[in-house]
N, C-alpha and C. Protein backbone atom coordinates (compact mmCIF):
# COMPACT_ATOMS: atom_id res chain seq x y z
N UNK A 1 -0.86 -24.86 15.96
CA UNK A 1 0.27 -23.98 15.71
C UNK A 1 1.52 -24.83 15.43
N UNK A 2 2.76 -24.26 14.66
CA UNK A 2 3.19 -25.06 13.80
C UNK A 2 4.73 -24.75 14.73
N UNK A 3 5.74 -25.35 15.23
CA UNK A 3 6.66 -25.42 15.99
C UNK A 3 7.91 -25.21 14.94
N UNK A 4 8.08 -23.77 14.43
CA UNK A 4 8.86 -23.57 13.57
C UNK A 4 10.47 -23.97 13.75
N UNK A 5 10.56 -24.11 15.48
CA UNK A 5 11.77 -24.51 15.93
C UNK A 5 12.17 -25.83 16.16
N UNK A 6 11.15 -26.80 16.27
CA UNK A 6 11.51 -27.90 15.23
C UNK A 6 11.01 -28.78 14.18
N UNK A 7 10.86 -27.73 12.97
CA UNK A 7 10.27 -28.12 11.82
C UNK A 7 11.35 -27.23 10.98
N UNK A 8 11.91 -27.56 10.41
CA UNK A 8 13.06 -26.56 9.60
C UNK A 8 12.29 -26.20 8.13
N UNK A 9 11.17 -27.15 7.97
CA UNK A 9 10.60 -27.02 6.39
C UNK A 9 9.42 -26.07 6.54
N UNK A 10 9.06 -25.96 8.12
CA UNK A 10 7.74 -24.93 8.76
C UNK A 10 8.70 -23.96 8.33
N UNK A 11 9.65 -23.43 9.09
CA UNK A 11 10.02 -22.38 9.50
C UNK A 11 10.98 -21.59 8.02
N UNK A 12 10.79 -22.21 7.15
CA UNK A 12 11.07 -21.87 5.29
C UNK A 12 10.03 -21.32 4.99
N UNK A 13 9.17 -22.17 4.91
CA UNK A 13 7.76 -22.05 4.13
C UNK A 13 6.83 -20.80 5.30
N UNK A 14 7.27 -20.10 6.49
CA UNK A 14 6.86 -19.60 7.44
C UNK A 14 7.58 -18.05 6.36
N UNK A 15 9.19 -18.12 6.49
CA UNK A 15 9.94 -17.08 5.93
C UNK A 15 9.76 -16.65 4.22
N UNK A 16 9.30 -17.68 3.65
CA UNK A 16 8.76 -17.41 1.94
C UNK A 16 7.76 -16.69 1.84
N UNK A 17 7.08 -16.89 2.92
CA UNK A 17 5.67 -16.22 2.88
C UNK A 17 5.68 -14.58 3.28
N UNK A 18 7.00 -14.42 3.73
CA UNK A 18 6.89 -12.97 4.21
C UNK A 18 7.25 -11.78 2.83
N UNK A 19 6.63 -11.30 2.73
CA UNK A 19 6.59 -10.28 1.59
C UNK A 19 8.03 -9.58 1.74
N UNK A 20 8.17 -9.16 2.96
CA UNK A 20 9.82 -8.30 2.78
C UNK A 20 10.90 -8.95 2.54
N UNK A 21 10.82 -10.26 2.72
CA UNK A 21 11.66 -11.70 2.62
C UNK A 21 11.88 -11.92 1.11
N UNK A 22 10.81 -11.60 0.33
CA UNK A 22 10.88 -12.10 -1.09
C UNK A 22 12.20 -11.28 -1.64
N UNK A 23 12.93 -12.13 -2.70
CA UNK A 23 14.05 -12.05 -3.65
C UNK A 23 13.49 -11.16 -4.50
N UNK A 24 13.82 -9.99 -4.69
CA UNK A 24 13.45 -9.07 -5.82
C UNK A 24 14.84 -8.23 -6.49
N UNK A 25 14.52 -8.44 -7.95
CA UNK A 25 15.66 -7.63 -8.85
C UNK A 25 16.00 -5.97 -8.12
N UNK A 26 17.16 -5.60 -7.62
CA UNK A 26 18.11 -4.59 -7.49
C UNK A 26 18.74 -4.21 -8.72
N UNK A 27 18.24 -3.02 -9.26
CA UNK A 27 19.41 -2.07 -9.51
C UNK A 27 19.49 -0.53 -9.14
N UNK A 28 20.78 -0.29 -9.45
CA UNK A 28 21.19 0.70 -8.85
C UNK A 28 21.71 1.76 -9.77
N UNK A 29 21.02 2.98 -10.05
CA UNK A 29 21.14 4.14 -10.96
C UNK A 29 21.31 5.49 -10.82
N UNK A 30 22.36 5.73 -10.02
CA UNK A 30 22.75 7.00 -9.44
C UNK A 30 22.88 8.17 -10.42
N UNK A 31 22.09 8.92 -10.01
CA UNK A 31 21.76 9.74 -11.55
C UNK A 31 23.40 10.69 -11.50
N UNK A 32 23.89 11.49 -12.56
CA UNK A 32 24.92 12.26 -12.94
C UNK A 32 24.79 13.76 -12.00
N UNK A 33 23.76 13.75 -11.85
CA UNK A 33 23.33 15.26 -10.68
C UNK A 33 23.56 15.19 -9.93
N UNK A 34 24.16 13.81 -9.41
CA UNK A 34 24.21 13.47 -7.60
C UNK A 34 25.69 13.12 -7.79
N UNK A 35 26.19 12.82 -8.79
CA UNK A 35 27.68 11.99 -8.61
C UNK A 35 28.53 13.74 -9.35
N UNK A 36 27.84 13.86 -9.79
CA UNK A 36 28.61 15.74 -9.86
C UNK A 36 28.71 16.79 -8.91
N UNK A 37 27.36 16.58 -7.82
CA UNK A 37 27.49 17.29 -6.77
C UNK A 37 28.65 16.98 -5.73
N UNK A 38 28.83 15.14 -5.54
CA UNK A 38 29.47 14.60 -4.48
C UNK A 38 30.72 15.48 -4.90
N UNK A 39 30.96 15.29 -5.73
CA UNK A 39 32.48 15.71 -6.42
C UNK A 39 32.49 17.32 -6.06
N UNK A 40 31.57 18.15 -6.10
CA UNK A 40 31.76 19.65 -5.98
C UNK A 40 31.77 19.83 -4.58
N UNK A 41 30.94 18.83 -3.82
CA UNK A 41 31.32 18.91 -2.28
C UNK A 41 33.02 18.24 -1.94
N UNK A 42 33.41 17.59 -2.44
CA UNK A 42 34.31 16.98 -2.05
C UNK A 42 35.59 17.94 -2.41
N UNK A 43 35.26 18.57 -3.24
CA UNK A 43 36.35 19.75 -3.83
C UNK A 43 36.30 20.82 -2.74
N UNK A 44 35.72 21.10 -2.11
CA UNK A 44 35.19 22.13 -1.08
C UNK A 44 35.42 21.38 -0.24
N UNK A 45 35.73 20.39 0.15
CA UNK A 45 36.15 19.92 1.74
C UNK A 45 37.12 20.97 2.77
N UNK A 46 37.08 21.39 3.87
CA UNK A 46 37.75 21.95 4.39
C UNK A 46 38.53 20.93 5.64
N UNK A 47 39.56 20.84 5.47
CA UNK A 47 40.76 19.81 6.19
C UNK A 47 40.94 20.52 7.20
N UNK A 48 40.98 19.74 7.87
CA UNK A 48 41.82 19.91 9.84
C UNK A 48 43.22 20.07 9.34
N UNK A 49 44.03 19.82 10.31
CA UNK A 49 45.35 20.57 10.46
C UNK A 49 45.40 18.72 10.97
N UNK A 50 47.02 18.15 10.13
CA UNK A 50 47.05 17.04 10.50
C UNK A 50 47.75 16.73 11.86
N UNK A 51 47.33 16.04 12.72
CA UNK A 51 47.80 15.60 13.96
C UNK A 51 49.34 15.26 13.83
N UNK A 52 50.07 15.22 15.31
CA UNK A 52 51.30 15.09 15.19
C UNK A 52 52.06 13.98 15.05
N UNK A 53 52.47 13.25 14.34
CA UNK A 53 53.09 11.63 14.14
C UNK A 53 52.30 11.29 12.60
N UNK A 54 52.89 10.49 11.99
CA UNK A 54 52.62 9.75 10.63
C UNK A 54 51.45 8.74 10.68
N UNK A 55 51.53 8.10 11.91
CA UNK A 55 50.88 6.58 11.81
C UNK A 55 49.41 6.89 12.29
N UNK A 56 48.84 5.90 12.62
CA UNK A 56 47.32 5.28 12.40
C UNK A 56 47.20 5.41 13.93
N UNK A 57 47.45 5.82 15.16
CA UNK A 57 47.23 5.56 16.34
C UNK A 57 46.38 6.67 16.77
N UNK A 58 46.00 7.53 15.61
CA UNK A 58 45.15 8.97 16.59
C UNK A 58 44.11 8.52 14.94
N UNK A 59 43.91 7.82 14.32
CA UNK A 59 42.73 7.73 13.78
C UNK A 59 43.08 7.36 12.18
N UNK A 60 42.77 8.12 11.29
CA UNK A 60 42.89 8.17 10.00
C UNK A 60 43.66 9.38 9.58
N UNK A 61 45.28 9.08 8.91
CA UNK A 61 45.85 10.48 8.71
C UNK A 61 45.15 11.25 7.69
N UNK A 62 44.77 12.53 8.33
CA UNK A 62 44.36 13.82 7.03
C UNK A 62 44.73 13.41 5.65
N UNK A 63 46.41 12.88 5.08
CA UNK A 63 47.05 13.02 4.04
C UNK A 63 46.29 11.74 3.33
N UNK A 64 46.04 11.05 4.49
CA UNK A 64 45.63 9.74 3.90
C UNK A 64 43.69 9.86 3.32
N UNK A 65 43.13 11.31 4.12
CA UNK A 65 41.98 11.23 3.70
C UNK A 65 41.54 11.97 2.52
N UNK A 66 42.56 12.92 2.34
CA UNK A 66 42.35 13.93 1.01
C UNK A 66 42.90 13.59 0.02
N UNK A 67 44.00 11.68 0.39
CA UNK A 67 44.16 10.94 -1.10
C UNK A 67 42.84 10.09 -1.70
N UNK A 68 42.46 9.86 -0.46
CA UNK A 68 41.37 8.80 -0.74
C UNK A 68 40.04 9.90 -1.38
N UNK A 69 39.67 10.91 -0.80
CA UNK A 69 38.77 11.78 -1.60
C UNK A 69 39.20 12.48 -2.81
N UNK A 70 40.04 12.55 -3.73
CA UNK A 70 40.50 12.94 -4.88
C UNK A 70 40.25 11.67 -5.46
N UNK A 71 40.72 10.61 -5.09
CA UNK A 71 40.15 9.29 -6.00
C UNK A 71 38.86 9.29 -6.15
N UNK A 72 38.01 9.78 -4.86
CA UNK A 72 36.60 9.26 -5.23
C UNK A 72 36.39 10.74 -6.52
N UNK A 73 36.78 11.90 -6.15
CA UNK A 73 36.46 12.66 -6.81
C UNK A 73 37.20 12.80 -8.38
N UNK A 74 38.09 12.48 -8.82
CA UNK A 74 38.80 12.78 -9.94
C UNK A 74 38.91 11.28 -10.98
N UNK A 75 39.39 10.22 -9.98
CA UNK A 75 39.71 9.00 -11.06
C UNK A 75 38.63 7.84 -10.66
N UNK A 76 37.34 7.78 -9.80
CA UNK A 76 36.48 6.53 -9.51
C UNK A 76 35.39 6.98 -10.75
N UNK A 77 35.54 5.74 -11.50
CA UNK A 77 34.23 5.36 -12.43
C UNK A 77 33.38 4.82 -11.95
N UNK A 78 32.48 5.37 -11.41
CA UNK A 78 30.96 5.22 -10.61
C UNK A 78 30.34 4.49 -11.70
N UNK A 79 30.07 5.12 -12.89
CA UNK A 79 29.13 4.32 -13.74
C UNK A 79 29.80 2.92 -14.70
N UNK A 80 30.70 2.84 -14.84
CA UNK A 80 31.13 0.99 -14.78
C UNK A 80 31.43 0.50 -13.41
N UNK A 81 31.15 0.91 -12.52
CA UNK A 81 31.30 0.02 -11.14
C UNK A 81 29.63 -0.29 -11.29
N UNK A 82 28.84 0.96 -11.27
CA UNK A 82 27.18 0.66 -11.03
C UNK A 82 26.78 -0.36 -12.32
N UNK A 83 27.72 -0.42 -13.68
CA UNK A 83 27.16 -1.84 -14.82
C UNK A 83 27.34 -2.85 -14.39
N UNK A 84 29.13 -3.01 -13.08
CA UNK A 84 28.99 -4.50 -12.53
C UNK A 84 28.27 -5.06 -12.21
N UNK A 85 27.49 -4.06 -11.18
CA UNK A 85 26.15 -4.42 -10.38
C UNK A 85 24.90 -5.07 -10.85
N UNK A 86 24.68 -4.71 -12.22
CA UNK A 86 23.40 -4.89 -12.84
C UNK A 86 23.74 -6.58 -14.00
């Protein structure tokens, strides 16, 4: 038996061999049915009532979450972010 902990060239040639380990091509192709729905859910969001004070100490402000979901929903180009990827 082969002392992978001190053999650093065992314990490579131990990890190459593992099938889930292997380097395989990713891409990523989020079909238009799914990035149209997110958006029809996201339009339908129903908002809490925002907490009392401006700042960040009770979590994430409401104002600050229904800016950030109009971006994902109205101005994020999903499909040139997903060409970077590829």
């Amino acid at each position: 038996m082969v002392n992978t902990r001190s053999d650093p060239k065992a314990a490579g040639a131990a990890r190459a061999s593992t099938p889930r380990e292997e380097i395989r091509p990713f891409r990523i192709e989020v079909p238009q049915e799914d990035l149209d729905d997110l958006r029809e859910r996201l339009a339908r969001t129903r908002w809490p009532d925002e907490l009392p004070g401006e700042d960040w100490s009770r979590g994430v402000p409401v104002s600050y979450l229904k800016e950030l979901a109009e971006y994902w929903r109205q101005d994020y180009d999903w499909h040139k972010n997903e060409s970077l990827l590829k």
